[in-house]
C-alpha atoms as a PDB file:
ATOM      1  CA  UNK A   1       0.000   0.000   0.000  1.00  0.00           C
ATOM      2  CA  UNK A   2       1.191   3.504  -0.850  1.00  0.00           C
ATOM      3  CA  UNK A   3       1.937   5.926   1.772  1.00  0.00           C
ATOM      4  CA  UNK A   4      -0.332   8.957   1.758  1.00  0.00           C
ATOM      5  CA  UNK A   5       1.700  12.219   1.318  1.00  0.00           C
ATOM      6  CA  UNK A   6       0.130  14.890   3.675  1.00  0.00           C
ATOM      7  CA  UNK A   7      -1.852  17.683   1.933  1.00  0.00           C
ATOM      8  CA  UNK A   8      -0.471  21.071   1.853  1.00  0.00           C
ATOM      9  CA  UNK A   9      -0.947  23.303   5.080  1.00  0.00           C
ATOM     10  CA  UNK A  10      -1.475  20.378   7.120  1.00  0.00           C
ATOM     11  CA  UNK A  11       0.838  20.670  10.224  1.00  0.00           C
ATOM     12  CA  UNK A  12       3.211  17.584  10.563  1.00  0.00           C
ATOM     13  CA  UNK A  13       4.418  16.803  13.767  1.00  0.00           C
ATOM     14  CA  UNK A  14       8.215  17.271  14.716  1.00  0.00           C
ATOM     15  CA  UNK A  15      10.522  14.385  14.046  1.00  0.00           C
ATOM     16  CA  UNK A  16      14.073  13.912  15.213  1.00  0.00           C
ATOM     17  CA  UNK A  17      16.062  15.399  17.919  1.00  0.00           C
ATOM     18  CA  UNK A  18      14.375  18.662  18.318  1.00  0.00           C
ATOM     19  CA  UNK A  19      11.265  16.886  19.233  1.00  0.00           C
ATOM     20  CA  UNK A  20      13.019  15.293  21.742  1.00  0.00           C
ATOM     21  CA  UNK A  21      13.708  18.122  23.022  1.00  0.00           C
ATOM     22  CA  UNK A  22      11.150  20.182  23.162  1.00  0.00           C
ATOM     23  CA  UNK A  23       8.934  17.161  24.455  1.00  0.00           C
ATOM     24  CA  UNK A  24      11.421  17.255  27.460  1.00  0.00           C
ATOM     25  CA  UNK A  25      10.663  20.855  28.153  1.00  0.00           C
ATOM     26  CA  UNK A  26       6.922  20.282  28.332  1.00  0.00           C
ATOM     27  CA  UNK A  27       7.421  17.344  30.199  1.00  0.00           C
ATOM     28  CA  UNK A  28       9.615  19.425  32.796  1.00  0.00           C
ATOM     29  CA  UNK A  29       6.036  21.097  34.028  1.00  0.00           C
ATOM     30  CA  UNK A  30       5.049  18.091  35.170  1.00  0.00           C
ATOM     31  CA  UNK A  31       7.768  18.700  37.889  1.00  0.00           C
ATOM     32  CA  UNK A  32       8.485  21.863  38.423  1.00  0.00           C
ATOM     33  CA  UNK A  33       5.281  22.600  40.094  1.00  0.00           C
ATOM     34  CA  UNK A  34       5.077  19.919  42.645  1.00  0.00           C
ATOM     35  CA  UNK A  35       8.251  20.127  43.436  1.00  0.00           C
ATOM     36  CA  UNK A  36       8.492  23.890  44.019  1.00  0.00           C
ATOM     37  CA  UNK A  37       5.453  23.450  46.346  1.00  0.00           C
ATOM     38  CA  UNK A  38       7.501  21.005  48.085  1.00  0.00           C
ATOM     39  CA  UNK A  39      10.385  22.866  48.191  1.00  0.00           C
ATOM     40  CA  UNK A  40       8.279  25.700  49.570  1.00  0.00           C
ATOM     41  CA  UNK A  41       6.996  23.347  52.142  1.00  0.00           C
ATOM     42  CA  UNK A  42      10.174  21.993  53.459  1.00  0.00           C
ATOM     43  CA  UNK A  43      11.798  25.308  53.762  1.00  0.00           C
ATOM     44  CA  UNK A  44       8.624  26.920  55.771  1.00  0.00           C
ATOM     45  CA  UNK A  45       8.385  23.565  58.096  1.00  0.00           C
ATOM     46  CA  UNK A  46      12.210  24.098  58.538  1.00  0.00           C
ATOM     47  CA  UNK A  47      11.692  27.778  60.147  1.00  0.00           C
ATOM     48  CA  UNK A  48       8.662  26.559  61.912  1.00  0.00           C
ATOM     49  CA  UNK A  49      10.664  24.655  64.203  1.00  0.00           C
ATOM     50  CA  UNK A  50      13.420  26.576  64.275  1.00  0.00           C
ATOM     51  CA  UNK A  51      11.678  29.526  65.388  1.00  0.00           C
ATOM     52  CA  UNK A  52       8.783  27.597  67.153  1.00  0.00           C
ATOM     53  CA  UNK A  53       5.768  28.659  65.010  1.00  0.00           C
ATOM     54  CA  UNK A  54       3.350  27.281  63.446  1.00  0.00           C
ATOM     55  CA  UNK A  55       2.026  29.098  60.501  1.00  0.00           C
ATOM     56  CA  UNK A  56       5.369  29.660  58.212  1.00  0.00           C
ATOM     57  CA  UNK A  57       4.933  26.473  56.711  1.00  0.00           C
ATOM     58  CA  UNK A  58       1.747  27.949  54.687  1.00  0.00           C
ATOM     59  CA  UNK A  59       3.993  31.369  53.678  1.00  0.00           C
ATOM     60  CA  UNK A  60       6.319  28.390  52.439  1.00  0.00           C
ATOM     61  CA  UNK A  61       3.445  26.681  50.118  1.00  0.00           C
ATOM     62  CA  UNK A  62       2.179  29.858  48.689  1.00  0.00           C
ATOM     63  CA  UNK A  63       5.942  31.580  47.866  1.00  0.00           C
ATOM     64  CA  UNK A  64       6.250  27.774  46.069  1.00  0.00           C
ATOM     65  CA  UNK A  65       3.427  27.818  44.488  1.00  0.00           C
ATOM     66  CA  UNK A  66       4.160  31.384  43.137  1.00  0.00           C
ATOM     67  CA  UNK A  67       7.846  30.300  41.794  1.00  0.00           C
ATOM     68  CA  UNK A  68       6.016  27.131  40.494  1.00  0.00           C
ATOM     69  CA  UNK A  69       3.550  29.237  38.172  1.00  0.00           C
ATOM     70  CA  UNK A  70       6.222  31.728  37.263  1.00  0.00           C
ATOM     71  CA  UNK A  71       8.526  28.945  35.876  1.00  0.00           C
ATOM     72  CA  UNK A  72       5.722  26.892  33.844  1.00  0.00           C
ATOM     73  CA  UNK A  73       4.840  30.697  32.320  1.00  0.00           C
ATOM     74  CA  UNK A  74       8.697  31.214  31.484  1.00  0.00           C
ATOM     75  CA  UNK A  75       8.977  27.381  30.465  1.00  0.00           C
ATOM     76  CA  UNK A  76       5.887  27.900  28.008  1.00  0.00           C
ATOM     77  CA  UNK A  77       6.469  31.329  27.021  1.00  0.00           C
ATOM     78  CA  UNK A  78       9.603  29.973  25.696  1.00  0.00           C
ATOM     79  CA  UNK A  79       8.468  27.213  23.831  1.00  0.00           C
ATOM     80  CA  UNK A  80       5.832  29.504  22.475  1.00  0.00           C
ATOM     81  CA  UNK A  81       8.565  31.633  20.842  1.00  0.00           C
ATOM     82  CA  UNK A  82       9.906  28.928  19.332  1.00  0.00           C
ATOM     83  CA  UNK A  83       7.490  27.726  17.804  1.00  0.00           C
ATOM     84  CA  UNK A  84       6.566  30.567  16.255  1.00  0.00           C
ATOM     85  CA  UNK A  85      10.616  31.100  14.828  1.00  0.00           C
ATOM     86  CA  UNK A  86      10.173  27.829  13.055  1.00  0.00           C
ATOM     87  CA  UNK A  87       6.785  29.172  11.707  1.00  0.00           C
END
């Protein structure tokens, strides 16, 4: 059976290394949020005992949560660009 040749304008998926690649970036959200929440967590549990509170933890969680978000925006605003440099 003959292959079908895609029709003009018809977006083909990335082959090769650079798909590799930039499948490796997206994948890299998957774990950058967690673990900046956990990060966050750790850290904020760590000053809660060693200055004997009990609330920094949360501070902790929310500043991880905010570098979470801010590195999934810079991870897809950069993918973004370049897929639009290939375009």
């Amino acid at each position: 059976m003959p292959e079908q040749q895609p029709t003009r304008g018809t977006p083909q998926p990335p082959r090769g290394p650079n798909a590799l690649v930039r499948a490796e970036r997206l994948l890299q959200i998957a774990f950058i949020l967690p673990a900046a929440v956990i990060v966050g967590w750790l850290i904020g549990e760590a000053l809660d005992r060693w200055l004997h509170q009990h609330w920094i933890y949360i501070v902790g969680i929310i500043v991880g949560c905010i570098a979470g978000f801010m590195d999934v925006i810079r991870i897809i605003s950069v993918n973004t660009q370049d897929n639009q440099d290939r375009s």
